[in-house]
N, C-alpha and C. Protein backbone atom coordinates (compact mmCIF):
# COMPACT_ATOMS: atom_id res chain seq x y z
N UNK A 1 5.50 18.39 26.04
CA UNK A 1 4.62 18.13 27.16
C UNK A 1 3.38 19.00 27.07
N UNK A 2 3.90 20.32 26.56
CA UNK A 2 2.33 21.10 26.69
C UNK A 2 1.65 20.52 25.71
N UNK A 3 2.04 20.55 24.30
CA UNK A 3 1.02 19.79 23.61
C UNK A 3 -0.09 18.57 23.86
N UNK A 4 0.82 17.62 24.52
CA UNK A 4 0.08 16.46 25.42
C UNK A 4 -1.02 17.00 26.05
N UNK A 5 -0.83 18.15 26.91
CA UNK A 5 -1.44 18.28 28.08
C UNK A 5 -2.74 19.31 27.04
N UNK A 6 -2.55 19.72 26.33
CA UNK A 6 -3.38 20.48 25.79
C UNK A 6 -4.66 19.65 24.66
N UNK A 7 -3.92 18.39 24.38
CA UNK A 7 -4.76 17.29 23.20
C UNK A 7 -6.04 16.59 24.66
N UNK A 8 -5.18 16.65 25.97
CA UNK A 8 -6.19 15.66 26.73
C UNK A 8 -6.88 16.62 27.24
N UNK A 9 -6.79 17.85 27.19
CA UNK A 9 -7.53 18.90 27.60
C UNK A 9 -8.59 19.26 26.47
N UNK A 10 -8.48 19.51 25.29
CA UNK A 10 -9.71 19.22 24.34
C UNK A 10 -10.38 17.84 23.92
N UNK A 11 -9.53 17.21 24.51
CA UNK A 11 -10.17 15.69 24.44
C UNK A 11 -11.40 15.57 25.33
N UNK A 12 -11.33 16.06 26.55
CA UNK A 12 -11.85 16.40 27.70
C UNK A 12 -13.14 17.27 27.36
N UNK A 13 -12.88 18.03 26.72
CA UNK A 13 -13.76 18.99 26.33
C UNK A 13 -15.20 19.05 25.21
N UNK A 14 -14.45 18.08 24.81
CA UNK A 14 -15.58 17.27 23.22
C UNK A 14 -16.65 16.16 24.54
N UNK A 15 -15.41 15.89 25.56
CA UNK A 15 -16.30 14.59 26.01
C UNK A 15 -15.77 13.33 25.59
N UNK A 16 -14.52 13.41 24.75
CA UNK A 16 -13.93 11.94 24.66
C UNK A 16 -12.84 11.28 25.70
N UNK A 17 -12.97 10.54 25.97
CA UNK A 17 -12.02 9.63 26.63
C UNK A 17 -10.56 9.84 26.34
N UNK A 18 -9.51 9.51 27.18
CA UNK A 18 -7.98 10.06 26.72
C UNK A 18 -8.06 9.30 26.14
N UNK A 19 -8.14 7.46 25.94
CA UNK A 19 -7.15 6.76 25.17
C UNK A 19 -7.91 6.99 23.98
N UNK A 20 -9.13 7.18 23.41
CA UNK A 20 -9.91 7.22 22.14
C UNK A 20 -8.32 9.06 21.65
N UNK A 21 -8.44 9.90 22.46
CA UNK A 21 -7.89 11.19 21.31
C UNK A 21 -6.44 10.30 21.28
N UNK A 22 -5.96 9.48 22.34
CA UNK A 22 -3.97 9.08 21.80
C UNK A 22 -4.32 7.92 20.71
N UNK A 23 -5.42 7.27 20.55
CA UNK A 23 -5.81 6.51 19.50
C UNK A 23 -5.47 6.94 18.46
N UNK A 24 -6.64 8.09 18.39
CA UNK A 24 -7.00 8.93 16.65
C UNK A 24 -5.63 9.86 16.95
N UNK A 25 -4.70 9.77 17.38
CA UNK A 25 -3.12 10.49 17.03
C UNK A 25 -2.14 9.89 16.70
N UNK A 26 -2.69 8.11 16.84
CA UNK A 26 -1.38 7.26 16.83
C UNK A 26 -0.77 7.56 15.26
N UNK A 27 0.06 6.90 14.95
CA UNK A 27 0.38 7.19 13.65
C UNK A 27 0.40 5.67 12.88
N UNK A 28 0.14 6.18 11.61
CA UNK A 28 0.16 4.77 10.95
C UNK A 28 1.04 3.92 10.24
N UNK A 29 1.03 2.40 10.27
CA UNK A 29 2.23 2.10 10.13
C UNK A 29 2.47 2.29 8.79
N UNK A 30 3.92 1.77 8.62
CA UNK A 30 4.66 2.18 7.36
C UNK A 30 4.10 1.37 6.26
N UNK A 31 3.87 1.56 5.04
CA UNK A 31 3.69 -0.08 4.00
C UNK A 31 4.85 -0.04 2.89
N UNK A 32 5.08 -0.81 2.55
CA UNK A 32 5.86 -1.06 0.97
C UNK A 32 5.36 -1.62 -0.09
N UNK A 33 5.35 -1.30 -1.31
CA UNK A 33 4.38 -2.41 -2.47
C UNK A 33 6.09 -2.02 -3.40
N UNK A 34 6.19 -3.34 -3.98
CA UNK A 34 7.22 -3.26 -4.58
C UNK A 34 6.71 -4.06 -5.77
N UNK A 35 7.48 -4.09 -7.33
CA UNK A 35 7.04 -4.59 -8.58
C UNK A 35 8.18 -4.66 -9.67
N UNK A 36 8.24 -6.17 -9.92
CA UNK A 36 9.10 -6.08 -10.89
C UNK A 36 8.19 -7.09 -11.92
N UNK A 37 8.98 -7.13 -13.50
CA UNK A 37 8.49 -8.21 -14.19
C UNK A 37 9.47 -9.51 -14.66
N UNK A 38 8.95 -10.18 -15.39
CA UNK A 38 9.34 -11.22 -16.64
C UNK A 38 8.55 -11.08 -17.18
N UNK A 39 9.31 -10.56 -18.63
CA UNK A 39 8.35 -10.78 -19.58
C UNK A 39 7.15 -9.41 -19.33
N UNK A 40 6.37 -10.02 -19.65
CA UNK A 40 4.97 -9.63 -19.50
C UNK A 40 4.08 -9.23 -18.00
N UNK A 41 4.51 -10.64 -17.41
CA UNK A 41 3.98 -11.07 -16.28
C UNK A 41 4.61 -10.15 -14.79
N UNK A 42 3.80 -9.53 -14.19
CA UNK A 42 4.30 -8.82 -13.21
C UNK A 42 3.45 -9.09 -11.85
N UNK A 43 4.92 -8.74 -10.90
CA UNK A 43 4.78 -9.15 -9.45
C UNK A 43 5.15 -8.28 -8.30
N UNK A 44 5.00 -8.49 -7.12
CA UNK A 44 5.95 -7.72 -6.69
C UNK A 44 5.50 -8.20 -4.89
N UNK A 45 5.68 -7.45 -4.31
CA UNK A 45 5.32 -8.16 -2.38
C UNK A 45 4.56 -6.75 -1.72
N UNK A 46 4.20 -7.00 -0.64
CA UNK A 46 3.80 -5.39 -0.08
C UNK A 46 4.21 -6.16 1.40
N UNK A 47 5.04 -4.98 1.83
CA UNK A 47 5.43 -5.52 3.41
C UNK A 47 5.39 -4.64 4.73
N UNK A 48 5.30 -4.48 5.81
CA UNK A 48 5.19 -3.73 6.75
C UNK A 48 5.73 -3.94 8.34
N UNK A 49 6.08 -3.38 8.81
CA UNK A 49 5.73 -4.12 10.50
C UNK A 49 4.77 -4.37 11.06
N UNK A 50 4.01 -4.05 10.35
CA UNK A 50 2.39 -4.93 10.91
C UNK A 50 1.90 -5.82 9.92
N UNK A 51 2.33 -6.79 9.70
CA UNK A 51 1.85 -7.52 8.42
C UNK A 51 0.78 -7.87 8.44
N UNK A 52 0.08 -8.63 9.72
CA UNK A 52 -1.17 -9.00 9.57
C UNK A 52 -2.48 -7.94 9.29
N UNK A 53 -2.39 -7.05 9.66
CA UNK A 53 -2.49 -5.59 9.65
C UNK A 53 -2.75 -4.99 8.33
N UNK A 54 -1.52 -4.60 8.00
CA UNK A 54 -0.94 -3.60 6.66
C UNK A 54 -0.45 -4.60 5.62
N UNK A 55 0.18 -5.69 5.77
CA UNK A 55 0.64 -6.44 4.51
C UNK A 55 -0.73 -7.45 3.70
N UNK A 56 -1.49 -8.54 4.98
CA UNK A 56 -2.40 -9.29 4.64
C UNK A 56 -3.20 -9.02 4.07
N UNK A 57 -4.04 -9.89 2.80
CA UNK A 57 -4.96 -9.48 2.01
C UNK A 57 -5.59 -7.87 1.72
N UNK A 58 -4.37 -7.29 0.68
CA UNK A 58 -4.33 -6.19 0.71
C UNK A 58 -4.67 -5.93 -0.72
N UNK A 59 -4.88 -5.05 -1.06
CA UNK A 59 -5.47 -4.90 -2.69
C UNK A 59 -4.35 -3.99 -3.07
N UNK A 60 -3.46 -4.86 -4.03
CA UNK A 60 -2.88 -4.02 -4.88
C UNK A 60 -3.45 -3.57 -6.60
N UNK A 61 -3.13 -1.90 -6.86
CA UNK A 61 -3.67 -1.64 -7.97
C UNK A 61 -2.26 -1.43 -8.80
N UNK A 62 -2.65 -2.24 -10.19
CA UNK A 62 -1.27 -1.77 -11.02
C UNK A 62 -1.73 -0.74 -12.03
N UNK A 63 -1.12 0.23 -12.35
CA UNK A 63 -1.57 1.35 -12.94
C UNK A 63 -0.60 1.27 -14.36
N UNK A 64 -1.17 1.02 -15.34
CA UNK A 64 -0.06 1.28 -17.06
C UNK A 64 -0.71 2.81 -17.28
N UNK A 65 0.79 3.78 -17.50
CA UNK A 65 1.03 5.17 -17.83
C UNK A 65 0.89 5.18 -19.27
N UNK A 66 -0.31 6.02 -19.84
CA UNK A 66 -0.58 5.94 -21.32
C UNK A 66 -0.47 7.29 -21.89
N UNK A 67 0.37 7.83 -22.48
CA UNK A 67 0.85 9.29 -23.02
C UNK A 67 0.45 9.94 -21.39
N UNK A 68 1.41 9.75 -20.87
CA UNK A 68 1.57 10.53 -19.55
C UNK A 68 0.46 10.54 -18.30
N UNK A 69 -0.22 10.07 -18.28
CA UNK A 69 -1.77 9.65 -17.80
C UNK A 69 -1.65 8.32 -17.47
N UNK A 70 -2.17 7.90 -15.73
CA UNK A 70 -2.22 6.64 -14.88
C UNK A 70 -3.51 6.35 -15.59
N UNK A 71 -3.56 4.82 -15.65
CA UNK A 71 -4.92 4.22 -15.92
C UNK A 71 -5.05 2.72 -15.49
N UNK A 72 -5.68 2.78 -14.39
CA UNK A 72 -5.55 1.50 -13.51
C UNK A 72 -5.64 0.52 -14.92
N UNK A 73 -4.79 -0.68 -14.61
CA UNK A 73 -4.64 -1.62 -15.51
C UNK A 73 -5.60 -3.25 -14.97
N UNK A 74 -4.83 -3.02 -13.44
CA UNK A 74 -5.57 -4.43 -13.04
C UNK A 74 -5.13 -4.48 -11.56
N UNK A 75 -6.00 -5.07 -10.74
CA UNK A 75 -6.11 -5.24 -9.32
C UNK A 75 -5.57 -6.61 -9.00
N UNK A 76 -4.81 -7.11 -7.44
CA UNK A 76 -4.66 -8.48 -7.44
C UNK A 76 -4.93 -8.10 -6.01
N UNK A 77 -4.67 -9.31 -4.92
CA UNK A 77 -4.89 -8.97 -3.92
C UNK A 77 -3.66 -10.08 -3.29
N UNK A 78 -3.45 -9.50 -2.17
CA UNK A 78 -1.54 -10.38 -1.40
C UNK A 78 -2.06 -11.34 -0.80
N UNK A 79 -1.29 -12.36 -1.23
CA UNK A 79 -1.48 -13.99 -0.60
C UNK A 79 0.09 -13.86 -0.02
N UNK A 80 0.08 -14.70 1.39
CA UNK A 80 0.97 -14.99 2.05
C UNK A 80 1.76 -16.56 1.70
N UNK A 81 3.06 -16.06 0.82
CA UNK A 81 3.99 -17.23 0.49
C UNK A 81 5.04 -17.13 1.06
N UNK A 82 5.50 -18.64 1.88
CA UNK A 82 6.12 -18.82 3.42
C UNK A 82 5.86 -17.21 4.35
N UNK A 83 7.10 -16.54 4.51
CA UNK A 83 6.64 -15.21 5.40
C UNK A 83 6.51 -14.03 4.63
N UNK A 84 6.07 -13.83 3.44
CA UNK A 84 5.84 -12.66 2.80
C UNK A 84 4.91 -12.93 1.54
N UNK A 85 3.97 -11.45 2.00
CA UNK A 85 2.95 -11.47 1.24
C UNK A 85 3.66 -10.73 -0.02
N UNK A 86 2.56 -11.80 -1.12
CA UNK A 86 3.03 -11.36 -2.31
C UNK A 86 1.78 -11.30 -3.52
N UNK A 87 1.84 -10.41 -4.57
CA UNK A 87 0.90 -10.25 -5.42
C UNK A 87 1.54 -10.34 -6.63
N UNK A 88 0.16 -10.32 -8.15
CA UNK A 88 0.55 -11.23 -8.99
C UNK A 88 -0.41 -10.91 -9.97
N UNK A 89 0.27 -10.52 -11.47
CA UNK A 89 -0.81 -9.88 -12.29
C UNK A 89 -1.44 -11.32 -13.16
N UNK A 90 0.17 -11.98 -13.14
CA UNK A 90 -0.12 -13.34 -14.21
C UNK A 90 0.71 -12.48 -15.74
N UNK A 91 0.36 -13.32 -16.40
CA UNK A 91 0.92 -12.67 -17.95
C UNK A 91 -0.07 -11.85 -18.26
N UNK A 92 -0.07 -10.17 -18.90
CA UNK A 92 -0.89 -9.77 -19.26
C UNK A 92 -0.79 -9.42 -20.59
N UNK A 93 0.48 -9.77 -21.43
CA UNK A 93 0.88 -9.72 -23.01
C UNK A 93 0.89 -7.96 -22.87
N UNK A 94 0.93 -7.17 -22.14
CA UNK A 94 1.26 -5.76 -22.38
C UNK A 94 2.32 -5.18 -22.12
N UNK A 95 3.17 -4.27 -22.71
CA UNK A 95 4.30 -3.90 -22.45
C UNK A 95 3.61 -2.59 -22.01
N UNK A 96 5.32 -1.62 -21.49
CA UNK A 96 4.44 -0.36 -21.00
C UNK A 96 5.13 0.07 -20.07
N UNK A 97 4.54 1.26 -19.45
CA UNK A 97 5.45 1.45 -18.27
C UNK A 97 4.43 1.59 -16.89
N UNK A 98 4.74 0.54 -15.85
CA UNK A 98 3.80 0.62 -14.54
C UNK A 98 4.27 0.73 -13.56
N UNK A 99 3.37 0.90 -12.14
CA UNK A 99 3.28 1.20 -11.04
C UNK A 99 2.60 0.83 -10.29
N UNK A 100 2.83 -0.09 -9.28
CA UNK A 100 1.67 -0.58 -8.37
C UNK A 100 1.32 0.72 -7.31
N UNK A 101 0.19 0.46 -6.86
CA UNK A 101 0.06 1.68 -5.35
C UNK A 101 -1.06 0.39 -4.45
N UNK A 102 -0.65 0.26 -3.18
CA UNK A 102 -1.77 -0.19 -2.03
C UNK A 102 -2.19 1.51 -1.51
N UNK A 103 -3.59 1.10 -1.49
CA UNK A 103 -4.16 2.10 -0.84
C UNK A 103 -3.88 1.82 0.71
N UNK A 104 -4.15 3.48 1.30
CA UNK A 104 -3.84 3.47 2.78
C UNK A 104 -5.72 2.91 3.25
N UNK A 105 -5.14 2.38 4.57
CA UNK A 105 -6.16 1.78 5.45
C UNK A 105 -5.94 2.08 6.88
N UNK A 106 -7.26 1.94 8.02
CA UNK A 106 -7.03 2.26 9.07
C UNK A 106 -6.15 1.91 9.81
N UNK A 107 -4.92 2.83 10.27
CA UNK A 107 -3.97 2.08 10.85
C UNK A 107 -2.67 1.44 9.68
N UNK A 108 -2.83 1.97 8.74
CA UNK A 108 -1.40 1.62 7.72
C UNK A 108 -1.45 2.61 6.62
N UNK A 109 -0.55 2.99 6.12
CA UNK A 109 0.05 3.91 5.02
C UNK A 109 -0.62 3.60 4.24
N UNK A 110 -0.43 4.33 2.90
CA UNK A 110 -0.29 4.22 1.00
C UNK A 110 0.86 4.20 0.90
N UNK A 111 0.98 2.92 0.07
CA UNK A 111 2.27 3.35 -1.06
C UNK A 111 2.20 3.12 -2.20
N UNK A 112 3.61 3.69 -2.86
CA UNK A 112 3.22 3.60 -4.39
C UNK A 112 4.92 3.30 -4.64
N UNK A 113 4.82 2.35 -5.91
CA UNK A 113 6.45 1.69 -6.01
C UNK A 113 6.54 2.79 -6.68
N UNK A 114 7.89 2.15 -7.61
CA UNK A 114 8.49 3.15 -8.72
C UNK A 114 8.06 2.60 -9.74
N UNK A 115 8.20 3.41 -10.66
CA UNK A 115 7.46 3.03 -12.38
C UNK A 115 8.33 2.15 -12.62
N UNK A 116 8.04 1.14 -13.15
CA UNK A 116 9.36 0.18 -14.49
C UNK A 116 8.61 -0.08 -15.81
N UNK A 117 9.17 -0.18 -16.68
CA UNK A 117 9.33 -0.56 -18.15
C UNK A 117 9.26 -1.85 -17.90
N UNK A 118 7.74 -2.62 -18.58
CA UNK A 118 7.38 -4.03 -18.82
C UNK A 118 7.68 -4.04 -20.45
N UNK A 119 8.24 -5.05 -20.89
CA UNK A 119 8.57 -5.68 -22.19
C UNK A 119 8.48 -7.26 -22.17
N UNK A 120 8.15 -7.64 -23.73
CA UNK A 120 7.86 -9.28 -23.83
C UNK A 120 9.33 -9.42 -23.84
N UNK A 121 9.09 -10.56 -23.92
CA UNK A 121 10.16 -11.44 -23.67
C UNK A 121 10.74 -11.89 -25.17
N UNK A 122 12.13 -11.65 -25.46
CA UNK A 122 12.04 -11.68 -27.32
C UNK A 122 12.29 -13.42 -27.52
């Protein structure tokens, strides 16, 4: 409670409005970017409780790890198929080991999946 009473009390003090300082305190929602392959070709979804928000047309970056060192590989961006958004490198003929990350945005997280091992398909 004191904390409360102490945020609307410098809120007060700058000259801002209460709901603008419980605004800039809210917290942001959660995201997920997830990635698997076939083959070559890699995919994966990014999801949230705010989808329209945090999931919709979201820029995912896939990153291939080259002697220990991230090096963005390629960008896609989430299209909504039936209720979940999903992204999509296509075939890129590279093996390797990657990682998608969505950057954080106003009002939603960063995340970053786990690395996996891409291989062709024998």
């Amino acid at each position: 409670m004191r904390v409360v009473m102490l945020g609307a009390v410098a809120a007060l003090a700058v000259g801002l409005p209460l709901g603008v300082a419980a605004e800039a305190a809210a917290p942001k929602a959660k995201v997920t970017v997830t990635i698997k392959s076939e083959g070559t070709d890699m995919f994966g979804t990014v999801s949230s409780p705010k989808p329209r928000r945090c999931a919709a047309d979201r820029t995912v970056k896939v990153f291939k790890m080259v002697a220990g060192e991230p090096h963005l590989w390629v960008t896609d961006t989430t299209d909504k198929q039936g209720g979940t958004y999903v992204w999509s490198t296509g075939n890129t003929g590279t093996e390797g080991r990657f990682y998608a990350v969505v950057p954080g945005k106003a009002g939603c997280r960063r995340d970053v999946s786990p690395t996996i091992r891409v291989r062709r398909n024998p």
